[in-house]
C-alpha atoms as a PDB file:
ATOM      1  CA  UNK A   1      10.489 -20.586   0.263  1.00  0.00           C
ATOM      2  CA  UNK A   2       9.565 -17.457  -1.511  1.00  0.00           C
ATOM      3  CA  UNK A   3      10.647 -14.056  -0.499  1.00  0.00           C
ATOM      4  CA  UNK A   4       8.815 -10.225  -1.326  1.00  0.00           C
ATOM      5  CA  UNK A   5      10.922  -7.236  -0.971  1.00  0.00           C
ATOM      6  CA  UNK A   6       9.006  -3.805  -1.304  1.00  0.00           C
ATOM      7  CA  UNK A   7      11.074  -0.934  -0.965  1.00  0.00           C
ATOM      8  CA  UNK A   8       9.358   2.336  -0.005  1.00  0.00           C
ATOM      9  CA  UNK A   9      10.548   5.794   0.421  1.00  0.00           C
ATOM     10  CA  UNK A  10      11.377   5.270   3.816  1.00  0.00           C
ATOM     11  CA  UNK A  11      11.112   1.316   4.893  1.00  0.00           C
ATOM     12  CA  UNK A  12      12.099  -1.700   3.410  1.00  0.00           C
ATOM     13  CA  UNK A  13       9.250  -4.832   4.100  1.00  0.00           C
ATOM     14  CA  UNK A  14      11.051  -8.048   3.767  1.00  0.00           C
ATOM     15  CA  UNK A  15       8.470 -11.007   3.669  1.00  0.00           C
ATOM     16  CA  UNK A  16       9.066 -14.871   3.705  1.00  0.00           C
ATOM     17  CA  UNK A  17       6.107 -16.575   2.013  1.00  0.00           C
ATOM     18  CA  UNK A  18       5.576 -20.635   2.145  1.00  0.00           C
ATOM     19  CA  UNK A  19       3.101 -20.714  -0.768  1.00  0.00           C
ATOM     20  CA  UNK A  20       0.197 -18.586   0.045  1.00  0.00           C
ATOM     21  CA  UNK A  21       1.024 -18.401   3.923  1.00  0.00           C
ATOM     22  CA  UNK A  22       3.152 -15.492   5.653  1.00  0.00           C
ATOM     23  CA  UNK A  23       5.890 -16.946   7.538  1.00  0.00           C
ATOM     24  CA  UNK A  24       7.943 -14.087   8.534  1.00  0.00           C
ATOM     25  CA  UNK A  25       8.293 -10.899   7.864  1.00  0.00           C
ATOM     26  CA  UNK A  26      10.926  -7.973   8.512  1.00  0.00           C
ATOM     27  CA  UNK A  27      10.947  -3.963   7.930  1.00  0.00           C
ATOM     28  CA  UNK A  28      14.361  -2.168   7.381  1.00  0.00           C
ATOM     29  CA  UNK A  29      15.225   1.166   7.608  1.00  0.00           C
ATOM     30  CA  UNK A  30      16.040   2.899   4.460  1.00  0.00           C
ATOM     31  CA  UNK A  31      18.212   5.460   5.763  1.00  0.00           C
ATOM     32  CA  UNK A  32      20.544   2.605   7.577  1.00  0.00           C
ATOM     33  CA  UNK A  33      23.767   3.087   5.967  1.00  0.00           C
ATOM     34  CA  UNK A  34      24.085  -0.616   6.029  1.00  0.00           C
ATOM     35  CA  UNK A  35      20.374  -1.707   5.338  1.00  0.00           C
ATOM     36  CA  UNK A  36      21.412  -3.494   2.249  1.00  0.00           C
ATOM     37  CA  UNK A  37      23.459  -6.078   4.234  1.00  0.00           C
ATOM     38  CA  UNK A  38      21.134  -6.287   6.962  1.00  0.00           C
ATOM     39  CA  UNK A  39      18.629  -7.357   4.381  1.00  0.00           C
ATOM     40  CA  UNK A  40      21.716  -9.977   3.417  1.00  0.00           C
ATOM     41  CA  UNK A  41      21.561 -11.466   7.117  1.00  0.00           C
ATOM     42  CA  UNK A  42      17.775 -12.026   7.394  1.00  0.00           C
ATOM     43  CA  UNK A  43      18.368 -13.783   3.724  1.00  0.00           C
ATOM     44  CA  UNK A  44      21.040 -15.909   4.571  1.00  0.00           C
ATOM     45  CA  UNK A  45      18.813 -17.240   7.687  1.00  0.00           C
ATOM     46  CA  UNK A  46      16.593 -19.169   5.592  1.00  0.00           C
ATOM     47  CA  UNK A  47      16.568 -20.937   1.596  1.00  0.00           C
ATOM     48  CA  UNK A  48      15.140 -18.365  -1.211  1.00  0.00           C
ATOM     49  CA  UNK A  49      14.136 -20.222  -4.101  1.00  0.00           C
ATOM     50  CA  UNK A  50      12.445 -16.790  -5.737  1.00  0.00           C
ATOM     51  CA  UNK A  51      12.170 -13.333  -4.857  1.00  0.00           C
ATOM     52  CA  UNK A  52      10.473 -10.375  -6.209  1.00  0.00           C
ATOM     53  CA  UNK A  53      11.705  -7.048  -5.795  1.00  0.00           C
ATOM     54  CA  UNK A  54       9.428  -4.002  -5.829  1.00  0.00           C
ATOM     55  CA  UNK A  55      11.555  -0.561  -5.453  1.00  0.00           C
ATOM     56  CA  UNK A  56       9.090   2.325  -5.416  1.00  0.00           C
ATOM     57  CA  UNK A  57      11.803   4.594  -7.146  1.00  0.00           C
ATOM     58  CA  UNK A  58      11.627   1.995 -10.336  1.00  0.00           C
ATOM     59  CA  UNK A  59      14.961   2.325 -10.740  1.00  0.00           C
ATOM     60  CA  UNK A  60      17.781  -0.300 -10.276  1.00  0.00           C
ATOM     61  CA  UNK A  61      18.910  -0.754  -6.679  1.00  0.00           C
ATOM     62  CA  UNK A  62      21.238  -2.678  -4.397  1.00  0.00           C
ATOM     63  CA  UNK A  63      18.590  -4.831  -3.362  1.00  0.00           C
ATOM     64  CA  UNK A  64      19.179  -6.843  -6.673  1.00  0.00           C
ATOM     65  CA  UNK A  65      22.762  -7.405  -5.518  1.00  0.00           C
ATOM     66  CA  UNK A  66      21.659  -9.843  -2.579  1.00  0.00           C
ATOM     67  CA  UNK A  67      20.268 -12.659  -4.146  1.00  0.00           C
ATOM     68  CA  UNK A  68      22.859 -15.338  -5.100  1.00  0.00           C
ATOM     69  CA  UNK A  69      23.124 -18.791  -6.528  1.00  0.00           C
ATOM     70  CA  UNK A  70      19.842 -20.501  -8.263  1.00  0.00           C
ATOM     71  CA  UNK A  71      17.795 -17.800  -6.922  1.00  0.00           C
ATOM     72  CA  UNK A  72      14.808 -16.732  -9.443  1.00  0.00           C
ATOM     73  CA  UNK A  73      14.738 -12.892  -8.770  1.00  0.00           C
ATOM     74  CA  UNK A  74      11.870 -11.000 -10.460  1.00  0.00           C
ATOM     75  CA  UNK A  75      12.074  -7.016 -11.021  1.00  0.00           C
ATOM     76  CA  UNK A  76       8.684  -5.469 -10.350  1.00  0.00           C
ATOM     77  CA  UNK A  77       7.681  -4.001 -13.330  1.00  0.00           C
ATOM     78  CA  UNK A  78       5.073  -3.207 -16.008  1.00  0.00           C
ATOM     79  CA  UNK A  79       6.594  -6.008 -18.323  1.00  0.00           C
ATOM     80  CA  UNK A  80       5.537  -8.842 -15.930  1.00  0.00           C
ATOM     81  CA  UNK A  81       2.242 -10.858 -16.406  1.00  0.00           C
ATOM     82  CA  UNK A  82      -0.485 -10.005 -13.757  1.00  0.00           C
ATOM     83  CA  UNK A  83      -3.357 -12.303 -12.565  1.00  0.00           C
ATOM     84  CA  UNK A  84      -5.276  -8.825 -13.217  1.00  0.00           C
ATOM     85  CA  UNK A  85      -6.300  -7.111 -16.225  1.00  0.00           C
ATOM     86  CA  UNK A  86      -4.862  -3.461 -16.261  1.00  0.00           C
ATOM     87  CA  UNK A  87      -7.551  -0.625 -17.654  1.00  0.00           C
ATOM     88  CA  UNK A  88      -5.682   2.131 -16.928  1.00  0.00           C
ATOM     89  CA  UNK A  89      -5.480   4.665 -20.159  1.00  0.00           C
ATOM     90  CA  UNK A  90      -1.490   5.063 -18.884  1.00  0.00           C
ATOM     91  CA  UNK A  91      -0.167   1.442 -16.960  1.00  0.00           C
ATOM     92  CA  UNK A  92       3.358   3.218 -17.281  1.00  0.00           C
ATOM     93  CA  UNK A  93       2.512   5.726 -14.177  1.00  0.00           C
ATOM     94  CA  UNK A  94       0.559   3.536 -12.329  1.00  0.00           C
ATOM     95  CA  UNK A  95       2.280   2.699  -9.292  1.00  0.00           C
ATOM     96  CA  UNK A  96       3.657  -0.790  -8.327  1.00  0.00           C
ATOM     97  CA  UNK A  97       1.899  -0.646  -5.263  1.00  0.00           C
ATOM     98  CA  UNK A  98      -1.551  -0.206  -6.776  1.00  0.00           C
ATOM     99  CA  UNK A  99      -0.701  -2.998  -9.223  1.00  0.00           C
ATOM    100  CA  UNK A 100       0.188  -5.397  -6.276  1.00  0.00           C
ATOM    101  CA  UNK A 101      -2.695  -4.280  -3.970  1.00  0.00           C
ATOM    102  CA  UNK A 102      -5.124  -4.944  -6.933  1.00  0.00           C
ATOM    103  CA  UNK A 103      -3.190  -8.351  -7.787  1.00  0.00           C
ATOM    104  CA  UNK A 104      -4.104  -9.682  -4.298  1.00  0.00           C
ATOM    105  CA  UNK A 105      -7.848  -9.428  -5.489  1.00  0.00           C
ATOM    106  CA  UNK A 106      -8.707 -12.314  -7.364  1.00  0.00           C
ATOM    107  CA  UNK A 107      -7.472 -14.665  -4.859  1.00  0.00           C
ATOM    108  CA  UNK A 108      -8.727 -12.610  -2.050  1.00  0.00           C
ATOM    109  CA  UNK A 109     -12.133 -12.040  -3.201  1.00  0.00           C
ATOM    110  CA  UNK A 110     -12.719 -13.761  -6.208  1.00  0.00           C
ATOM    111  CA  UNK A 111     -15.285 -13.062  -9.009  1.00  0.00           C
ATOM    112  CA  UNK A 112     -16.818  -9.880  -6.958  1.00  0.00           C
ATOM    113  CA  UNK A 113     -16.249  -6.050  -6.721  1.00  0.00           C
ATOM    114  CA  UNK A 114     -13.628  -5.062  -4.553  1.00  0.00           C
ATOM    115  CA  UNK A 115     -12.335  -1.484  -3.389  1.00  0.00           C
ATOM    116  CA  UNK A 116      -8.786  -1.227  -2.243  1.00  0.00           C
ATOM    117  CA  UNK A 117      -8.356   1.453   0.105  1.00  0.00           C
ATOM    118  CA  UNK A 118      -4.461   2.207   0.850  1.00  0.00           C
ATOM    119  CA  UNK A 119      -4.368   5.109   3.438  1.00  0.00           C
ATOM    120  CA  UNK A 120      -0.288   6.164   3.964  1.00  0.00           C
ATOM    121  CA  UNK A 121       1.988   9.114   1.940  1.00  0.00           C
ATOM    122  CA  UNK A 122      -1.168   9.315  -0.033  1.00  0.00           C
ATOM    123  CA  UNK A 123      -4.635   7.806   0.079  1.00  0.00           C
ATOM    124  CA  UNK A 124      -5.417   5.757  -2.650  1.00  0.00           C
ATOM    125  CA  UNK A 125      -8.886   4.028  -3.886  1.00  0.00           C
ATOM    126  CA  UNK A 126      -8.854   1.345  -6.518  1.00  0.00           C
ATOM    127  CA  UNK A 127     -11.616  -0.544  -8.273  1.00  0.00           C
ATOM    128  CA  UNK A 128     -11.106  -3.814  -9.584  1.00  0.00           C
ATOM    129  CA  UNK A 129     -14.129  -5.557 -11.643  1.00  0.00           C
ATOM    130  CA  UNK A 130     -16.096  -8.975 -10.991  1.00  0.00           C
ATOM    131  CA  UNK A 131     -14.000  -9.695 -13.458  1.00  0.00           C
ATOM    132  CA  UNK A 132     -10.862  -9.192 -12.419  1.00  0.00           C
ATOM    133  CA  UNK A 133      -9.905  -5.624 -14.515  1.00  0.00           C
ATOM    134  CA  UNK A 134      -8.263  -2.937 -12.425  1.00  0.00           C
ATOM    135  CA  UNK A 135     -10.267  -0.195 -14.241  1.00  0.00           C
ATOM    136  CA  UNK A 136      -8.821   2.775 -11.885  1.00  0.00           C
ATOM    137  CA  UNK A 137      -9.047   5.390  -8.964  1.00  0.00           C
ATOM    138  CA  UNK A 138      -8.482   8.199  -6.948  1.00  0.00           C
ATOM    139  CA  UNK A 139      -5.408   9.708  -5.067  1.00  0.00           C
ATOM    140  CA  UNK A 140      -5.439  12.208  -2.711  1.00  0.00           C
ATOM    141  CA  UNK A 141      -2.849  13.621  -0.184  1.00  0.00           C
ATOM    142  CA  UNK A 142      -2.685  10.844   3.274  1.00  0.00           C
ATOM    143  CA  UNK A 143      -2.554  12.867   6.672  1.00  0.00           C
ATOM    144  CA  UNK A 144       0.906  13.757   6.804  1.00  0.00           C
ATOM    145  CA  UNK A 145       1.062  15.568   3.324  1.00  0.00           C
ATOM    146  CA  UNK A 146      -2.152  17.345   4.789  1.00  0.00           C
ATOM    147  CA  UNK A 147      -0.346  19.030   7.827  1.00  0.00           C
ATOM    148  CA  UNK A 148       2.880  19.168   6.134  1.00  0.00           C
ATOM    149  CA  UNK A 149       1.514  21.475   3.063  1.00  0.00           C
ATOM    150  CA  UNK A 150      -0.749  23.608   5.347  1.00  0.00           C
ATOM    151  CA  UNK A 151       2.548  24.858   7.243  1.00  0.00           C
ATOM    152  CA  UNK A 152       4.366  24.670   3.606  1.00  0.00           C
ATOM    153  CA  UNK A 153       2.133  27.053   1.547  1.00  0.00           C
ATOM    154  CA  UNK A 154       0.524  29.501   4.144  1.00  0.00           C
ATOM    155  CA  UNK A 155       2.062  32.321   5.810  1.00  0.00           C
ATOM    156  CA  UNK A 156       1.044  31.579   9.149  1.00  0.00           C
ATOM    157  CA  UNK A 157       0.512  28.128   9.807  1.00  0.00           C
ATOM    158  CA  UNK A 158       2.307  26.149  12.075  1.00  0.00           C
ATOM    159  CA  UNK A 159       3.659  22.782  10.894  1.00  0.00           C
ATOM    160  CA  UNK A 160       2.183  20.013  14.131  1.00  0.00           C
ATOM    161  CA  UNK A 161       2.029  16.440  14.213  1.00  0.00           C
ATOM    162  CA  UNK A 162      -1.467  14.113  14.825  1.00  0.00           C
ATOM    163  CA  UNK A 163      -2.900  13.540  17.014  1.00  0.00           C
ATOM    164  CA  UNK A 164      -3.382  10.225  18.467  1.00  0.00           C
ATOM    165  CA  UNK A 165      -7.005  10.099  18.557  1.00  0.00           C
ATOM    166  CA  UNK A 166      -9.874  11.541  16.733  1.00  0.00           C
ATOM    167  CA  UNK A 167     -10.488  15.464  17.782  1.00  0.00           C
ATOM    168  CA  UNK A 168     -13.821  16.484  17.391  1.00  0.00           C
ATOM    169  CA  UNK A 169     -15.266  18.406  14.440  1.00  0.00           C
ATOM    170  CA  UNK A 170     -14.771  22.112  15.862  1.00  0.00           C
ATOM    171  CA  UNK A 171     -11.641  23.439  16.933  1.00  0.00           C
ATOM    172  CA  UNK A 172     -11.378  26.480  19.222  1.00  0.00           C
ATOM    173  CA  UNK A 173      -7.595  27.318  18.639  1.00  0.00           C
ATOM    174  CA  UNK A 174      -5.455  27.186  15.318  1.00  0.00           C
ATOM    175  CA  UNK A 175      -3.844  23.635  15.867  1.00  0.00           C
ATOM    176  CA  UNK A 176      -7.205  22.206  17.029  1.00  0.00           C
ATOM    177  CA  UNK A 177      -8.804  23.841  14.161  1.00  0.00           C
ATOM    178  CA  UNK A 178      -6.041  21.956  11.763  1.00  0.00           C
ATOM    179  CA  UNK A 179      -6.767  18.674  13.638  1.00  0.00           C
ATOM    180  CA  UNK A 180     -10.101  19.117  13.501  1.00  0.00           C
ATOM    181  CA  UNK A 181      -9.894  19.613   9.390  1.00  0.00           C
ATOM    182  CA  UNK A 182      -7.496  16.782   8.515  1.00  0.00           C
ATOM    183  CA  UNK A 183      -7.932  14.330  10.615  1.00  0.00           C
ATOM    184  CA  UNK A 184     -12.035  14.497  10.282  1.00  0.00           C
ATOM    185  CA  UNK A 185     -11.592  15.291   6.478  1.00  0.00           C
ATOM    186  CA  UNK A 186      -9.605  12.129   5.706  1.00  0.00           C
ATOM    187  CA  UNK A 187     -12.770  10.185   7.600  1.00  0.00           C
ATOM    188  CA  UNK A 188     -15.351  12.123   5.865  1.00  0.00           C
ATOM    189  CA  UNK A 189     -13.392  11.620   2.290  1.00  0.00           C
ATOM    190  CA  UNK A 190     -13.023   7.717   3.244  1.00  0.00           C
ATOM    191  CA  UNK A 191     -16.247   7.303   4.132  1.00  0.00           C
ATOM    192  CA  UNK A 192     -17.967   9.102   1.208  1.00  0.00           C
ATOM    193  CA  UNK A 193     -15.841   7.027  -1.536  1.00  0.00           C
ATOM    194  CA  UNK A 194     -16.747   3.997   0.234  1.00  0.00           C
ATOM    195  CA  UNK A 195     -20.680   5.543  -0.005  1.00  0.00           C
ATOM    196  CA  UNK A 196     -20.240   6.254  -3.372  1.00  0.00           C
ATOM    197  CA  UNK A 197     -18.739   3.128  -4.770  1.00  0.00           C
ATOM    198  CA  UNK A 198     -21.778   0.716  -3.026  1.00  0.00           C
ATOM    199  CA  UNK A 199     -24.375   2.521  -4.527  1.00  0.00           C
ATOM    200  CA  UNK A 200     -22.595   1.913  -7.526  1.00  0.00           C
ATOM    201  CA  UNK A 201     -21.533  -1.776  -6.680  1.00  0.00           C
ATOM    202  CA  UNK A 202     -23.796  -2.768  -4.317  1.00  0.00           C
ATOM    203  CA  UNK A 203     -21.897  -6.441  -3.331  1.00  0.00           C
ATOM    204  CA  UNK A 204     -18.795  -4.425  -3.623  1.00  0.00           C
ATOM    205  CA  UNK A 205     -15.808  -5.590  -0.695  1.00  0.00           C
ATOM    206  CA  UNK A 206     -14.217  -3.340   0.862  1.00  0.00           C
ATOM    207  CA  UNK A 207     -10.817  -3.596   1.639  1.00  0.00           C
ATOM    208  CA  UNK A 208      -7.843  -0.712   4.116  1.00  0.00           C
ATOM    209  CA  UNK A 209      -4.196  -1.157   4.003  1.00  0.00           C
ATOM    210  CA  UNK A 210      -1.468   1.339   3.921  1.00  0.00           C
ATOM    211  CA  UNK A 211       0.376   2.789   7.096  1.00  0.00           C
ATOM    212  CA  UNK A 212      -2.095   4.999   8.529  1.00  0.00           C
ATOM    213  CA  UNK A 213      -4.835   1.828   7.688  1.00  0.00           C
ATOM    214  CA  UNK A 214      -4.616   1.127  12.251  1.00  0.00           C
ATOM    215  CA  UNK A 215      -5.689   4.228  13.356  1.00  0.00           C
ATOM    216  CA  UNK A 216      -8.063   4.854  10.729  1.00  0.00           C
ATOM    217  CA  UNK A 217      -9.922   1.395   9.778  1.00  0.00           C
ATOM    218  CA  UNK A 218     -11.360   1.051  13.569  1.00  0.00           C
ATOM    219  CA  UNK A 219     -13.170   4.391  12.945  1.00  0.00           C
ATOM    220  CA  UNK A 220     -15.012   3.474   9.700  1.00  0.00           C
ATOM    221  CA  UNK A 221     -18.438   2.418   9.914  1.00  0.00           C
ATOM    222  CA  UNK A 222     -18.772   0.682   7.501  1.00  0.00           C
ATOM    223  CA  UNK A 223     -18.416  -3.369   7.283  1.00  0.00           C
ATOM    224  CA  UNK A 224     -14.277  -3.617   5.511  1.00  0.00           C
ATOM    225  CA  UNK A 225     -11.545  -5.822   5.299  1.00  0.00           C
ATOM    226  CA  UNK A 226      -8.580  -4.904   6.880  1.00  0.00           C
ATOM    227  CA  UNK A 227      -5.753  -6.636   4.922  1.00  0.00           C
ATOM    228  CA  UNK A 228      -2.620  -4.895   6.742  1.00  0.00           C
ATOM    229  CA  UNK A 229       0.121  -7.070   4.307  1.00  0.00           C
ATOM    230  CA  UNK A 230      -2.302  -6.743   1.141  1.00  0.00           C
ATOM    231  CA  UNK A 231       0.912  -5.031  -1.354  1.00  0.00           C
ATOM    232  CA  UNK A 232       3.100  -8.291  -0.316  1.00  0.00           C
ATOM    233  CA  UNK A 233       0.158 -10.356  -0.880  1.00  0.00           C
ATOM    234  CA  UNK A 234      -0.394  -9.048  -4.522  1.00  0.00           C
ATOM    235  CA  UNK A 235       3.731  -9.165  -5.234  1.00  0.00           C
ATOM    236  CA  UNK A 236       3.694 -13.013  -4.292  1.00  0.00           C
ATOM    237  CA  UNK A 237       0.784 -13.848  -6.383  1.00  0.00           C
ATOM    238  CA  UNK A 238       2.738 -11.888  -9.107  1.00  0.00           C
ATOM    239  CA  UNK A 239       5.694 -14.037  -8.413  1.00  0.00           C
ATOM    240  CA  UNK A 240       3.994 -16.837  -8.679  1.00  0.00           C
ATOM    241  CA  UNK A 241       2.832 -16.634 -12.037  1.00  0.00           C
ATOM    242  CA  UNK A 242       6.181 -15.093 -13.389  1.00  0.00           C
ATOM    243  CA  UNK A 243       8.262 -17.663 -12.199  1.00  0.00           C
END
């Protein structure tokens, strides 16, 4: 039994792999005083013979303190081997979740073009080769940075939460002219990268993930993967060859 841990800013995701196969898997709240030994109950419920930790803040946390015995406990980091070739001109600020979500690639869709699209805090696009090279990207703000920094840096703008549907592209007051603007930007930025990159790679693969990846992924018209656990599907294939 293997177990991924990726800590985010807000949520902890605990997964229990057997092999390549999700078993269980668990999210925490960061902000739970006692998180760390909640994390120590769903542990002790089942036999951990590795674990990797991914911490988004890349710093040492408590979550290394709940592994015991014979456990083999692997620290995300830029040190470890990958089953991906990393292009990037600086690997030190690439995030650990880009890392994992391209990791996932080579078993997921071997020997082709693939396109990771992770739509949550921030929406990212990756590229990794036929060849399995991560060669780079794009980040842009996700949907709740959007609204946040139009209240944040205007005068006048009120701060307002999404919707739960799409609005449609013409607002006639000030929130549903905000609406309107994020929530059909993100689709029209999504969709355009996604343009872009197949007439560039035309057998390119698309694959969404990330928080926001449900409301967004039914919308898209064109043919994608949606790979909902992609990030602990990259950190267990970068267990397994660091074990």
């Amino acid at each position: 039994m293997k177990v991924i841990i990726d800590k985010g800013n807000t949520r902890t995701k605990v997964y229990f792999f057997a092999d390549k196969e999700i078993i269980q898997k668990t999210t925490i709240i960061n902000n739970d005083a006692d998180y760390v030994n909640v994390l120590k109950e769903i542990l002790d419920e089942k036999p951990v013979e590795a674990a990797i930790i991914s911490d988004v803040s890349g710093v040492r946390s408590r979550l290394e303190d709940s592994f015991w015995g014979d456990t083999k406990v692997v620290k995300m980091g830029n040190g470890l081997k990958f089953p991906v070739s990393i292009a990037y001109r600086t690997p030190e600020t690439l995030g650990y979740d880009r890392i994992a979500n391209a990791c996932a690639m080579p078993e997921l869709n071997p020997n082709q073009h693939s396109l990771v699209i992770d739509i949550g805090t921030c929406i990212k696009f990756d590229h990794i080769s036929e060849k399995g090279i991560f060669e780079g990207g794009s980040i842009s703000p996700g949907m709740m940075l959007r609204y946040r920094s139009l209240h944040e840096f205007t005068g006048n703008l009120p701060y307002i939460n999404a919707l739960d549907q799409i609005p449609p592209i013409m607002g006639d007051t000030t929130e549903s002219s905000i609406h309107a603007g994020v929530m059909n930007g993100i689709i029209d930025e999504i969709s355009g990268f996604i343009e872009r990159y197949r007439k560039k790679y035309q057998s390119i693969q698309i694959f969404v993930t990330g928080g926001d990846h449900e409301f967004f992924a039914p919308i898209l018209k064109s043919p994608i993967f949606v790979a909902p656990d992609l990030t602990a599907r990259g950190l267990n294939e970068i267990l397994d060859i660091n074990c």
